[in-house]
C-alpha atoms as a PDB file:
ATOM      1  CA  UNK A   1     -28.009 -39.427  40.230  1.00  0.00           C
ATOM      2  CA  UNK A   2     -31.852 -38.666  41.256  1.00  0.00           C
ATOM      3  CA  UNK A   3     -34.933 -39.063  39.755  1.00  0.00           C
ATOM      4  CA  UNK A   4     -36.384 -35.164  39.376  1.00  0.00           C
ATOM      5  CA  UNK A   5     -39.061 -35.054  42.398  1.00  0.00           C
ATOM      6  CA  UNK A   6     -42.610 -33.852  42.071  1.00  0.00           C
ATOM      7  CA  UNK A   7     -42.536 -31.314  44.476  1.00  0.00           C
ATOM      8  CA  UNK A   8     -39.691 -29.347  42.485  1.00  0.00           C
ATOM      9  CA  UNK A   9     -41.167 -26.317  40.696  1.00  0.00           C
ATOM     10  CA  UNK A  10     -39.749 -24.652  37.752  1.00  0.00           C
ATOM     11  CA  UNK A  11     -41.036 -21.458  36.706  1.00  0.00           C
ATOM     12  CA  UNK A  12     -39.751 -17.676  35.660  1.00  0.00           C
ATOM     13  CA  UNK A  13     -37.351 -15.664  38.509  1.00  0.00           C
ATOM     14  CA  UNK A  14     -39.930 -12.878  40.549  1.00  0.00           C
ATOM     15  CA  UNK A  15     -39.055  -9.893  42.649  1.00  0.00           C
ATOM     16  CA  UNK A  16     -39.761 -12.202  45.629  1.00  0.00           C
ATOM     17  CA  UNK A  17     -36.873 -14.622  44.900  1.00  0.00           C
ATOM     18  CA  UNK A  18     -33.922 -12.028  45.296  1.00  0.00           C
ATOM     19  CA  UNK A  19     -32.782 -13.536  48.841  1.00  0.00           C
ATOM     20  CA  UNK A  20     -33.291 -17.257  47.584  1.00  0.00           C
ATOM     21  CA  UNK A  21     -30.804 -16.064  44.932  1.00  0.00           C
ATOM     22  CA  UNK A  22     -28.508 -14.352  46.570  1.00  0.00           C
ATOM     23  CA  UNK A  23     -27.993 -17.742  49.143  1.00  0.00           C
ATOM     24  CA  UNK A  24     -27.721 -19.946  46.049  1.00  0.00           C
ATOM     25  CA  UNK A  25     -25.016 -17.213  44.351  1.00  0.00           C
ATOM     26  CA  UNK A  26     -23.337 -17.827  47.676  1.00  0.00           C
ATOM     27  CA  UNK A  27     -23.430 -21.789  48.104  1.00  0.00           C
ATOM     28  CA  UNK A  28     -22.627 -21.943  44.234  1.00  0.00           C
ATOM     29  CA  UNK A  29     -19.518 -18.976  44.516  1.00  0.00           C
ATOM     30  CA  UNK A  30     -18.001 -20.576  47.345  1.00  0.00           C
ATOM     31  CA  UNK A  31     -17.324 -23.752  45.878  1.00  0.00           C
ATOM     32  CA  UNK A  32     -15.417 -23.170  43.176  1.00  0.00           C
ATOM     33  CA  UNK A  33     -14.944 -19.837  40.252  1.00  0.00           C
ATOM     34  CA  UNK A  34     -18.206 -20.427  38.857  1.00  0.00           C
ATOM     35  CA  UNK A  35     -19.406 -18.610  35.649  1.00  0.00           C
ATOM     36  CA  UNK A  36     -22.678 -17.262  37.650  1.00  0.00           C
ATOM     37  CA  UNK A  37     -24.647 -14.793  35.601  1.00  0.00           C
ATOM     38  CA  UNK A  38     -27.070 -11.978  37.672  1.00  0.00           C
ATOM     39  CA  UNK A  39     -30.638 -11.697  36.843  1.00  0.00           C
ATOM     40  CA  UNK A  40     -30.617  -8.075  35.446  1.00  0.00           C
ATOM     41  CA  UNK A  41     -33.807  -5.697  35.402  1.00  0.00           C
ATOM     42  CA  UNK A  42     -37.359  -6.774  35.248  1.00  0.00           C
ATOM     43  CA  UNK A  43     -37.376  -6.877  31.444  1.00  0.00           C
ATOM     44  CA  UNK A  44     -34.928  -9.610  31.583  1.00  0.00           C
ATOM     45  CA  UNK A  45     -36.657 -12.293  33.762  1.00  0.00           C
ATOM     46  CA  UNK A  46     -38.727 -13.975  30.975  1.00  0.00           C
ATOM     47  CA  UNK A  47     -35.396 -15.317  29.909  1.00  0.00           C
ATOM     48  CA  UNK A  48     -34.610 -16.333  33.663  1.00  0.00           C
ATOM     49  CA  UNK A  49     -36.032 -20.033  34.889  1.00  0.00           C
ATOM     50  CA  UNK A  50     -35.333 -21.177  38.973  1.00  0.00           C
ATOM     51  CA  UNK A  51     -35.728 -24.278  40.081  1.00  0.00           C
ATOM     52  CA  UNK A  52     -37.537 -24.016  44.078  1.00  0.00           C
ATOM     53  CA  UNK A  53     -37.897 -27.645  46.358  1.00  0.00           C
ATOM     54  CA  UNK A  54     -39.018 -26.787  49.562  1.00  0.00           C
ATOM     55  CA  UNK A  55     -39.141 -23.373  49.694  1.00  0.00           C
ATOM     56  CA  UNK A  56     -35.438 -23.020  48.572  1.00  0.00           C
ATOM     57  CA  UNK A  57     -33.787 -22.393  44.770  1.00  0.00           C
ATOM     58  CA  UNK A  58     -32.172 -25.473  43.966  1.00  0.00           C
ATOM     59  CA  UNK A  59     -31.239 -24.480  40.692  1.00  0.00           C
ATOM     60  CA  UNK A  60     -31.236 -21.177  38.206  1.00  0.00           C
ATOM     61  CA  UNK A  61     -30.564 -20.875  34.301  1.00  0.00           C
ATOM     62  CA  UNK A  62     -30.620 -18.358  32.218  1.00  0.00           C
ATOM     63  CA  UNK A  63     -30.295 -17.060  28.190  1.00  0.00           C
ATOM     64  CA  UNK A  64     -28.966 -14.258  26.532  1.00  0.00           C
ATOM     65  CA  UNK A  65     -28.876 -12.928  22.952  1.00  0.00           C
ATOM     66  CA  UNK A  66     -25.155 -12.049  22.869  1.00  0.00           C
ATOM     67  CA  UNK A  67     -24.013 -11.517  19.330  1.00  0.00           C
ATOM     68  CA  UNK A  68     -26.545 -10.565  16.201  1.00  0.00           C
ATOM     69  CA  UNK A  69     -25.099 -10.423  12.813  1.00  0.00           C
ATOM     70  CA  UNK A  70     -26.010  -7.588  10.929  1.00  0.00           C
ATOM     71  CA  UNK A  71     -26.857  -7.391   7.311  1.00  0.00           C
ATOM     72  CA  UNK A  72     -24.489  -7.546   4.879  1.00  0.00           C
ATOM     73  CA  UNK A  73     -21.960 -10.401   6.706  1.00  0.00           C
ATOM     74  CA  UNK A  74     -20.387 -13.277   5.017  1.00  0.00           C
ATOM     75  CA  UNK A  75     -23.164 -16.375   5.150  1.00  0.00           C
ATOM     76  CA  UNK A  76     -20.821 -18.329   7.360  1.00  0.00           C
ATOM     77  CA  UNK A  77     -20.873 -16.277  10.099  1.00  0.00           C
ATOM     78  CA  UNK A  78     -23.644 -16.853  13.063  1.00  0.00           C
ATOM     79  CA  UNK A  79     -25.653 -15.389  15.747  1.00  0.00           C
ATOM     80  CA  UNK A  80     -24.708 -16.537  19.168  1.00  0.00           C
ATOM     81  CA  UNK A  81     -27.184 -17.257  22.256  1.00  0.00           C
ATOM     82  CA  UNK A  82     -25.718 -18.125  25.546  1.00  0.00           C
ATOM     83  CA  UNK A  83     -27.289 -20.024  28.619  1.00  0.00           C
ATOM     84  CA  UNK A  84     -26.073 -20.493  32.113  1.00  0.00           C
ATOM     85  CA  UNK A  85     -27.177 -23.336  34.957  1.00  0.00           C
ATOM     86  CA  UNK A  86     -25.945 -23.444  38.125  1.00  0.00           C
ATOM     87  CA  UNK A  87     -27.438 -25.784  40.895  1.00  0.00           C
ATOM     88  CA  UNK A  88     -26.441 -25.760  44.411  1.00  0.00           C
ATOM     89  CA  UNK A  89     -22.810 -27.473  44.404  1.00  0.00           C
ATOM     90  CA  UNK A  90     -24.933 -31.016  46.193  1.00  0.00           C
ATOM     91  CA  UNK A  91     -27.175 -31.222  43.225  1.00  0.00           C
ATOM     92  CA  UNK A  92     -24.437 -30.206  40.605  1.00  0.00           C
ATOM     93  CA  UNK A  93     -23.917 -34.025  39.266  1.00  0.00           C
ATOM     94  CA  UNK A  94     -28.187 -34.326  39.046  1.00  0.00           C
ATOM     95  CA  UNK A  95     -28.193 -34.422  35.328  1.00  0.00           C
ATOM     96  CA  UNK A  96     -32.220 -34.488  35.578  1.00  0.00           C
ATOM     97  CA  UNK A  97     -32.361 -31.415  37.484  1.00  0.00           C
ATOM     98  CA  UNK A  98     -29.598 -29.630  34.974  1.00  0.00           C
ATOM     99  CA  UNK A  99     -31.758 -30.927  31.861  1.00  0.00           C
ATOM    100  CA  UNK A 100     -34.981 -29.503  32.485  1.00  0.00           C
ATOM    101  CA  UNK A 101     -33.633 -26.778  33.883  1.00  0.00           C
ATOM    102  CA  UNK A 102     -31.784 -26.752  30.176  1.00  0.00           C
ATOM    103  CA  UNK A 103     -35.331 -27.365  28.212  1.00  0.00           C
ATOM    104  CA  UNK A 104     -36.928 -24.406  29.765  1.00  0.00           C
ATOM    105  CA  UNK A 105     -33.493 -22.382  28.468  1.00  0.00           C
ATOM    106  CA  UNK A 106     -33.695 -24.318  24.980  1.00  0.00           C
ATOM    107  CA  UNK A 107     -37.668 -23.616  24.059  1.00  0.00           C
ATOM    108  CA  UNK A 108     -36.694 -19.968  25.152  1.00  0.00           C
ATOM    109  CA  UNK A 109     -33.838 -19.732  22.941  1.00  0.00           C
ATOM    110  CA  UNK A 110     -35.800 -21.152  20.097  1.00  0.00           C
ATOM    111  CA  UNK A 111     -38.393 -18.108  20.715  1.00  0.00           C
ATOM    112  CA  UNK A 112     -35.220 -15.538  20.754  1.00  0.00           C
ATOM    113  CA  UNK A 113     -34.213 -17.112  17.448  1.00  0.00           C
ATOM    114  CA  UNK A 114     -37.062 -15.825  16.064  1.00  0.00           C
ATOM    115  CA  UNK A 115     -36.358 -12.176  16.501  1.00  0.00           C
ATOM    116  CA  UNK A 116     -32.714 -12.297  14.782  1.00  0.00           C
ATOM    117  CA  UNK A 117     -32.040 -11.974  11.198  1.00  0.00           C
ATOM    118  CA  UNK A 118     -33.276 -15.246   9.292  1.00  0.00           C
ATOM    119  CA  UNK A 119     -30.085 -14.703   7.057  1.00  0.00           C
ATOM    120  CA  UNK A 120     -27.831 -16.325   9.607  1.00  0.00           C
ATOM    121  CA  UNK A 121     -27.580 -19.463  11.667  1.00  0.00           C
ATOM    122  CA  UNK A 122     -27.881 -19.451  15.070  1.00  0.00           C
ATOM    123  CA  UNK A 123     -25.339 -21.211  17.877  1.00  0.00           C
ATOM    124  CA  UNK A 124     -26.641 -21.791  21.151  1.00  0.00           C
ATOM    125  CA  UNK A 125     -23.405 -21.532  23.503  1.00  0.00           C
ATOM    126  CA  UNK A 126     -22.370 -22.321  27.176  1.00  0.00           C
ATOM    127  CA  UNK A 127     -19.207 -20.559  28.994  1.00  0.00           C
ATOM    128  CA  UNK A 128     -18.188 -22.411  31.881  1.00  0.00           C
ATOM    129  CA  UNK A 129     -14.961 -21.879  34.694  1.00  0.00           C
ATOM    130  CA  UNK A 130     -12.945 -24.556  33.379  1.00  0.00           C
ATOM    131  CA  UNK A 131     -13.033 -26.277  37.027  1.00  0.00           C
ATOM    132  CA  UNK A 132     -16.554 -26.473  36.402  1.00  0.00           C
ATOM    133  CA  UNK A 133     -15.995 -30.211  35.345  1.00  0.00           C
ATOM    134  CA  UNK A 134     -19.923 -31.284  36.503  1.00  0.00           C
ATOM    135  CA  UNK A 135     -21.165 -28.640  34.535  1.00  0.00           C
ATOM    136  CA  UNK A 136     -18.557 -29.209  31.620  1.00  0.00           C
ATOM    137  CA  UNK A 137     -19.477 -32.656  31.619  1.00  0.00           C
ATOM    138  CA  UNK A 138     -23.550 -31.839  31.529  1.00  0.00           C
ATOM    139  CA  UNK A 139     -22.941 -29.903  28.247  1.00  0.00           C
ATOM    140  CA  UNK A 140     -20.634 -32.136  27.072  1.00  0.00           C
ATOM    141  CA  UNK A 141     -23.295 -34.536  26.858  1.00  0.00           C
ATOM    142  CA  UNK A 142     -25.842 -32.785  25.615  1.00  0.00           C
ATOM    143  CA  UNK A 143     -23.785 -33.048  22.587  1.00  0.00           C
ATOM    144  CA  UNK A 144     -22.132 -29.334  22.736  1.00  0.00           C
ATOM    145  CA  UNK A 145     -18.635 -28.785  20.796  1.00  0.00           C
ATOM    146  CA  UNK A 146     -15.809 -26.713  22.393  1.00  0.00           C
ATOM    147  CA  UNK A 147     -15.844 -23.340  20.816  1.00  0.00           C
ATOM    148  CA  UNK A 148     -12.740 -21.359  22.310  1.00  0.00           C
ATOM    149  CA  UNK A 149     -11.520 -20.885  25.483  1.00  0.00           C
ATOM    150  CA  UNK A 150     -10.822 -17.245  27.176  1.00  0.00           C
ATOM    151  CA  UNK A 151      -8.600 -16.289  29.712  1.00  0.00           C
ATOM    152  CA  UNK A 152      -9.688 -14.093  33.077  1.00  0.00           C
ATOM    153  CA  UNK A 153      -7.402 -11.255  33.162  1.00  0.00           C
ATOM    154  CA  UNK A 154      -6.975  -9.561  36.646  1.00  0.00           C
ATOM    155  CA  UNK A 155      -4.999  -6.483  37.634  1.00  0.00           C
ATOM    156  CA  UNK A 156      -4.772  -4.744  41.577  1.00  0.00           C
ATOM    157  CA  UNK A 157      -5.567  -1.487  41.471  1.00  0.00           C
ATOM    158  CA  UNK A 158      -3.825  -0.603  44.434  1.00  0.00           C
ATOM    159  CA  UNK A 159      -0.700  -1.419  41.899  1.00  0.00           C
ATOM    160  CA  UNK A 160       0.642   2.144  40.197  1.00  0.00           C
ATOM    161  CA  UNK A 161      -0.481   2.853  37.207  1.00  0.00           C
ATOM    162  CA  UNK A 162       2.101   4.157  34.099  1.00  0.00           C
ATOM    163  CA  UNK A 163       1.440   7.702  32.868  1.00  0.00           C
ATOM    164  CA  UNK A 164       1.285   7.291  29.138  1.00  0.00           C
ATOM    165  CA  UNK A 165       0.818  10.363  26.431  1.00  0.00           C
ATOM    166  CA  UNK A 166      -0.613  10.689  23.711  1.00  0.00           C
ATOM    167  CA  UNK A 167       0.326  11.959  20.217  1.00  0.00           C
ATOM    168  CA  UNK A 168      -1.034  15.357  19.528  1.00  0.00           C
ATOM    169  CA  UNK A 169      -3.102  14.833  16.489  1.00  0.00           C
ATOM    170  CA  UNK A 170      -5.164  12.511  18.368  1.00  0.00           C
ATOM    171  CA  UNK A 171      -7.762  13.414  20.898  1.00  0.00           C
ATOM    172  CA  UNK A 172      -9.055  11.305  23.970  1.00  0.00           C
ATOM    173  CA  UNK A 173     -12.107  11.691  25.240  1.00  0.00           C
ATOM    174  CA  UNK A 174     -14.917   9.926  27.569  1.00  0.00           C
ATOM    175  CA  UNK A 175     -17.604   8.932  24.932  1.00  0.00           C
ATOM    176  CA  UNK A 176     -21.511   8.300  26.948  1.00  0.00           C
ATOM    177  CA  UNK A 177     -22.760   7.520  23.669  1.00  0.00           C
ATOM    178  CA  UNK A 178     -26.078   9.698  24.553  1.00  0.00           C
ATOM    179  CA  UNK A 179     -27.431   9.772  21.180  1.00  0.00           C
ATOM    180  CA  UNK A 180     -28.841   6.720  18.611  1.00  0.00           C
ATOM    181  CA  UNK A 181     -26.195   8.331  16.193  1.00  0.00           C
ATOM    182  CA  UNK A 182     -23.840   7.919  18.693  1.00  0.00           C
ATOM    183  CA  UNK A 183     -24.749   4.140  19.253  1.00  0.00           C
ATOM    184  CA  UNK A 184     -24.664   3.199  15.358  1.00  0.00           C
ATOM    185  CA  UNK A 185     -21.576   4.982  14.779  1.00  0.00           C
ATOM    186  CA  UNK A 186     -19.928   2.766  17.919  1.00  0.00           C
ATOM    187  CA  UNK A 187     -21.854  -0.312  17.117  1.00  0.00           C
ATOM    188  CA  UNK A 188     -20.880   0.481  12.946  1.00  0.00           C
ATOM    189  CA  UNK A 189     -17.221   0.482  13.831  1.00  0.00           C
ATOM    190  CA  UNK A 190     -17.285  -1.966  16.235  1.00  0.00           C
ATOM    191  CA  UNK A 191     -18.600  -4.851  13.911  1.00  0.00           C
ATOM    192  CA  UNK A 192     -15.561  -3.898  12.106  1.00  0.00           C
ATOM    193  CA  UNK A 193     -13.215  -5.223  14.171  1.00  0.00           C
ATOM    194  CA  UNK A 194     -15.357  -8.485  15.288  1.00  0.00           C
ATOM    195  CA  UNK A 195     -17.026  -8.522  12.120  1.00  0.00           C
ATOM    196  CA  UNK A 196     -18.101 -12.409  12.955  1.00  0.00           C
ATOM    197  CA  UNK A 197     -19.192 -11.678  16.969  1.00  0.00           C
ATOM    198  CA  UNK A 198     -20.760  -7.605  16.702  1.00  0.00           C
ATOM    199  CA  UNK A 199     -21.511  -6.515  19.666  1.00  0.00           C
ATOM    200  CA  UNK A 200     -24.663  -5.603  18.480  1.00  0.00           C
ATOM    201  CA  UNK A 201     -27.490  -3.146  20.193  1.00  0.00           C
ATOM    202  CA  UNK A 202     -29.497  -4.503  22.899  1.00  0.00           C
ATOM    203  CA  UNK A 203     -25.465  -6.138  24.237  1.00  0.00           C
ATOM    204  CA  UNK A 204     -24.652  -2.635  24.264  1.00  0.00           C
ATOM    205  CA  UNK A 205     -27.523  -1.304  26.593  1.00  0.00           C
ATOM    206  CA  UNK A 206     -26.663  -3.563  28.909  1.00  0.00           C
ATOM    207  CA  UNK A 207     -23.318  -2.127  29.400  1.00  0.00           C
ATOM    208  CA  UNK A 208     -24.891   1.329  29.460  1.00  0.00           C
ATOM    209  CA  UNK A 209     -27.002  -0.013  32.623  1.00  0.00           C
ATOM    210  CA  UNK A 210     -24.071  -0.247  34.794  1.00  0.00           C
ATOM    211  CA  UNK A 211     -22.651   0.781  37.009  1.00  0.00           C
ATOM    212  CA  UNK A 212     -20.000   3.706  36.536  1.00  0.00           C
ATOM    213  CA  UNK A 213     -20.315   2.532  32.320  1.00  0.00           C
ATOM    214  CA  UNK A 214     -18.035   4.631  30.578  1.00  0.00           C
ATOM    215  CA  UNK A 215     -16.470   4.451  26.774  1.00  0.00           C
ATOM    216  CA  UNK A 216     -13.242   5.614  26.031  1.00  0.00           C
ATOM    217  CA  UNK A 217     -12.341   6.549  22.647  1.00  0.00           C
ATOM    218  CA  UNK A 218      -9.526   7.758  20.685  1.00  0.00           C
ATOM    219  CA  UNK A 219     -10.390   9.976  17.363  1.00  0.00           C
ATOM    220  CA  UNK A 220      -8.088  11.654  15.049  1.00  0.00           C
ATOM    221  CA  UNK A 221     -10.223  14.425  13.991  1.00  0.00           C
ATOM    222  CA  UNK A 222     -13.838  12.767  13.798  1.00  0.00           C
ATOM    223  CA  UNK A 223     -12.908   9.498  13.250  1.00  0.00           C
ATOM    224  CA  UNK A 224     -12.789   7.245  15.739  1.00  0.00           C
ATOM    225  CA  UNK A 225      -9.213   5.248  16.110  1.00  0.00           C
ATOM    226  CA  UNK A 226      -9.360   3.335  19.069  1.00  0.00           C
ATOM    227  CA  UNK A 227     -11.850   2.586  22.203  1.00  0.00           C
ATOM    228  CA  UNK A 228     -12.982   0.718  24.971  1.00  0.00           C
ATOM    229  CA  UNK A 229     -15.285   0.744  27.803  1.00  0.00           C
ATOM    230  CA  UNK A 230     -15.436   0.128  31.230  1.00  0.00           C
ATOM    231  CA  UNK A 231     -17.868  -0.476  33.933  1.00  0.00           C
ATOM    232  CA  UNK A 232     -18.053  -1.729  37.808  1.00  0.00           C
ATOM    233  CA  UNK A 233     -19.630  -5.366  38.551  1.00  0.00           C
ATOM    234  CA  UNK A 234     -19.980  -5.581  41.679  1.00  0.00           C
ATOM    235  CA  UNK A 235     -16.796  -4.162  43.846  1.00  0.00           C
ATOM    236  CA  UNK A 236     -15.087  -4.728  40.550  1.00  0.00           C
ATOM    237  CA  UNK A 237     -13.770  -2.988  37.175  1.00  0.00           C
ATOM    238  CA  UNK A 238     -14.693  -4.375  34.175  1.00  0.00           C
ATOM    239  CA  UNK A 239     -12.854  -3.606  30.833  1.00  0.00           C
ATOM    240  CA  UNK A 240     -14.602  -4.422  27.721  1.00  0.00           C
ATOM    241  CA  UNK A 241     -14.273  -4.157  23.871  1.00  0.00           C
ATOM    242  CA  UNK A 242     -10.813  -3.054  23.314  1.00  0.00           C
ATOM    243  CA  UNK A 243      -9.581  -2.840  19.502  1.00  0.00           C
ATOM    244  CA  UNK A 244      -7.663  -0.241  17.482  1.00  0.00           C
ATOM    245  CA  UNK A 245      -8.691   0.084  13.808  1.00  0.00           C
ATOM    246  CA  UNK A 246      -6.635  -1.027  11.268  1.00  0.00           C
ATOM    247  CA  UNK A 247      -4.999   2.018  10.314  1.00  0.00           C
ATOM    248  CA  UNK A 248      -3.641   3.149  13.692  1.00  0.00           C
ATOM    249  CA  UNK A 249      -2.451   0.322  14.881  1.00  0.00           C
ATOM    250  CA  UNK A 250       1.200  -0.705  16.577  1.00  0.00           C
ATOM    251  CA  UNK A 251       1.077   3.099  17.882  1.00  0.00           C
ATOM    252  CA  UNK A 252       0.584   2.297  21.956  1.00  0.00           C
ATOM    253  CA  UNK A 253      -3.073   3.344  21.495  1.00  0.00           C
ATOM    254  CA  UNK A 254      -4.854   0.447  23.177  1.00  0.00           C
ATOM    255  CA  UNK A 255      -2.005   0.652  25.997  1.00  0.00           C
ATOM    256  CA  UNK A 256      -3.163   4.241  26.279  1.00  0.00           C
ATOM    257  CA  UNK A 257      -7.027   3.308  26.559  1.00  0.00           C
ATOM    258  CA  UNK A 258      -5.944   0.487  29.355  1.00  0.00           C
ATOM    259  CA  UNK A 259      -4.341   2.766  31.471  1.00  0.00           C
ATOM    260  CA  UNK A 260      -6.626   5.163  31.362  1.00  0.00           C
ATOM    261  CA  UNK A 261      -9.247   2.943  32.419  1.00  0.00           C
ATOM    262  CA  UNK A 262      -7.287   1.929  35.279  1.00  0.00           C
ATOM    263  CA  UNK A 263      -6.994   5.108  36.287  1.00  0.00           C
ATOM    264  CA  UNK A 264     -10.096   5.696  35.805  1.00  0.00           C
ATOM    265  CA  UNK A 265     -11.693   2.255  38.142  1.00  0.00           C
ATOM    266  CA  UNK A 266      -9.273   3.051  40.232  1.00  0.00           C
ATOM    267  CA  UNK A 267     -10.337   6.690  41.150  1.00  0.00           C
ATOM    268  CA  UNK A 268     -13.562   5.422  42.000  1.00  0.00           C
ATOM    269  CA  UNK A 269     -12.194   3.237  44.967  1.00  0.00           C
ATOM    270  CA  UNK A 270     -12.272  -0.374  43.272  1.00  0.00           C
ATOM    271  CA  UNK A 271      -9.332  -2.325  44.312  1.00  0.00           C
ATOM    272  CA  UNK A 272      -9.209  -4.452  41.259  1.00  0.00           C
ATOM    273  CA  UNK A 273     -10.229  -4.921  37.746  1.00  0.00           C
ATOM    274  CA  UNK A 274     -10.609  -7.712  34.943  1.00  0.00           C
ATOM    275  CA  UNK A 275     -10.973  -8.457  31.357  1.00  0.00           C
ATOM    276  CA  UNK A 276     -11.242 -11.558  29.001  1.00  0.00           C
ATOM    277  CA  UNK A 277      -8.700 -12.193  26.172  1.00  0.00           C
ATOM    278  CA  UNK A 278      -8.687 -15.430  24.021  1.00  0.00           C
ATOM    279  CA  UNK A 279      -6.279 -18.010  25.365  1.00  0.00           C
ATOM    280  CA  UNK A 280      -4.691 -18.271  21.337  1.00  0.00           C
ATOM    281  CA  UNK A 281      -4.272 -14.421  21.218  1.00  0.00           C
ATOM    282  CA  UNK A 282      -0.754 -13.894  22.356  1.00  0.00           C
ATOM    283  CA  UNK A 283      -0.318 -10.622  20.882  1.00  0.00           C
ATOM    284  CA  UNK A 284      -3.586  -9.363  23.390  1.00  0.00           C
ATOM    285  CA  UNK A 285      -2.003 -11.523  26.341  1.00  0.00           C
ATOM    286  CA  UNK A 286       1.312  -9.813  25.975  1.00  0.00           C
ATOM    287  CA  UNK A 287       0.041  -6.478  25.720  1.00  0.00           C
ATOM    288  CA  UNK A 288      -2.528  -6.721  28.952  1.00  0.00           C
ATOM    289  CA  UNK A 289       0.098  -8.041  30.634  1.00  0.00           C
ATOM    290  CA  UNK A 290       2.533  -5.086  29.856  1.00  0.00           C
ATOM    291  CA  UNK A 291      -0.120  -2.633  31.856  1.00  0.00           C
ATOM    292  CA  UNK A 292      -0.060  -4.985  34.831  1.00  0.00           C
ATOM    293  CA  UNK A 293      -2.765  -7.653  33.868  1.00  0.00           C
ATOM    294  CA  UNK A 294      -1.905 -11.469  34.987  1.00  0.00           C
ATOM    295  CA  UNK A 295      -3.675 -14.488  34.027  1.00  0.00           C
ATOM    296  CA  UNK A 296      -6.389 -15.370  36.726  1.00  0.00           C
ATOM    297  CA  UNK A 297      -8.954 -18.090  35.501  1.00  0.00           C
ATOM    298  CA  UNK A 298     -10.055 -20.082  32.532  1.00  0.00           C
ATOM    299  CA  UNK A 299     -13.277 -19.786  31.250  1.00  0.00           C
ATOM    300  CA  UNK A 300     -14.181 -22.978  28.554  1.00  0.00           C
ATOM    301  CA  UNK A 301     -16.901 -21.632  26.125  1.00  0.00           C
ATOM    302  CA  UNK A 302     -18.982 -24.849  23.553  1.00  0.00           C
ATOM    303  CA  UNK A 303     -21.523 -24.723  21.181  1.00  0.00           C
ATOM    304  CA  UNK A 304     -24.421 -26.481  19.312  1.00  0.00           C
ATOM    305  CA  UNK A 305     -26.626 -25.601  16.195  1.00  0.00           C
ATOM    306  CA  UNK A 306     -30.245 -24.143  17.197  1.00  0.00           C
ATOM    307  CA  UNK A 307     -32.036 -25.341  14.707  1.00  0.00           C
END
């Protein structure tokens, strides 16, 4: 453990810093699976802090609105904002680094509070590899509670993909969502099926921003029955936001979606793609591994209050 040094600067991620980065995504990345999150666009690095010492990033954290209740939810439920510190893997045990790294993160989570429905509670949350045991530990404590834990769900594309059909009073189609109608109607359904987690509107333009984003959807006539979407991170697929609505359930739908978003990853030359499923949710596990899916990493996610 070492005292923080004067010469370490903390301040906000700049344009300048993307090669600093990208050799501390590579020293952190080649350690072990770490949870590492990207900086994003412009807009996004007021909620991005670095840490520089000599001219190199030491550290970087960031936060993240990630769930906003809506109106109309039960009291109980909560909004959820998530941060993320890494450090380079030599400085990973420097709990003074990690914490005020951590109270630049916490004063601007306290300012994104402010902007969310004063209805609802807010948890500030952490989602860490689960052989991130330095990091674990850092949260750990700073007095944060296990949450859940998700699995990492990985299939090879290069694997053949089943040929499924569908019934024919149901349409599929490839939804972009171009409209704000088109967004509330998603986002409206949606917060049906997670009613305590939404995905909620500024979440969902940041899966419109990348790369190859797509949703799938299901309707029977104009009502939508089942969806998902999909994206590339890096030379990656992504599958995201799978559910079937109550009424259509137990009819192959969501096995329908999946392998059309294989198909669809795959026919834009990605070898492989992933998704997250909750490690208690056997009846998700079984059916993602049915369309080829097999377990691949844990990810441990823990929470306190922001008060």
């Amino acid at each position: 453990m070492s005292l923080l040094s004067a010469d370490i600067i903390i301040r906000n991620f700049q344009k300048e810093d993307f090669p600093l980065l990208g050799e501390l995504y590579q020293a952190v990345t080649a350690k072990e699976n770490a949870t590492f999150w990207w900086v994003g666009e412009e807009a996004n690095w007021s909620n991005v802090y670095c840490a520089f010492e000599n001219g190199k990033m030491i550290a970087k954290g960031q936060v993240s609105i990630i769930n906003t209740i809506p109106p109309g939810r039960s009291e109980e439920t909560k909004h959820s904002i998530y941060v993320n510190i890494k450090t380079l893997p030599e400085r990973d045990d420097h709990d003074d680094l990690l914490e005020n790294v951590y109270q630049h993160l916490f004063q601007r989570a306290l300012q994104l509070k402010e902007t969310l429905p004063g209805t609802y509670q807010t948890m500030l949350c952490v989602g860490n590899d689960s052989s991130e045991t330095e990091n674990n530990r850092f949260f750990a404590q700073m007095g944060y509670k296990r949450l859940n834990s998700l699995f990492q769900m990985k299939r090879d594309l290069l694997e053949s993909i089943p040929v499924l059909t569908l019934d024919e009073d149901f349409d599929f189609s490839y939804w972009k969502m171009e409209s704000p109608e088109d967004e509330k109607d998603y986002l409206n359904v949606e917060a049906t099926i997670w009613p305590d987690a939404p995905l909620g509107l500024e979440r969902l333009f940041d899966y419109k921003s990348k790369a190859l984003w797509t949703s799938m959807v299901i309707r029977h006539n104009d009502t939508i029955a089942a969806g998902l979407m999909a994206w590339r991170e890096e030379d990656e697929g992504v599958i995201e936001d799978v559910f079937v609505q109550e009424p259509w359930r137990k009819r192959g739908f969501a096995k329908y979606l999946l392998t059309q978003a294989l198909g669809y990853l795959k026919s834009h030359e990605l070898k492989s793609a992933y998704l997250m499923v909750e490690t208690t949710n056997k009846s998700a596990l079984a059916l993602y591994e049915s369309v080829g899916f097999q377990l691949d990493k844990e990810e441990i996610r823990c929470y306190t209050e922001l008060k």
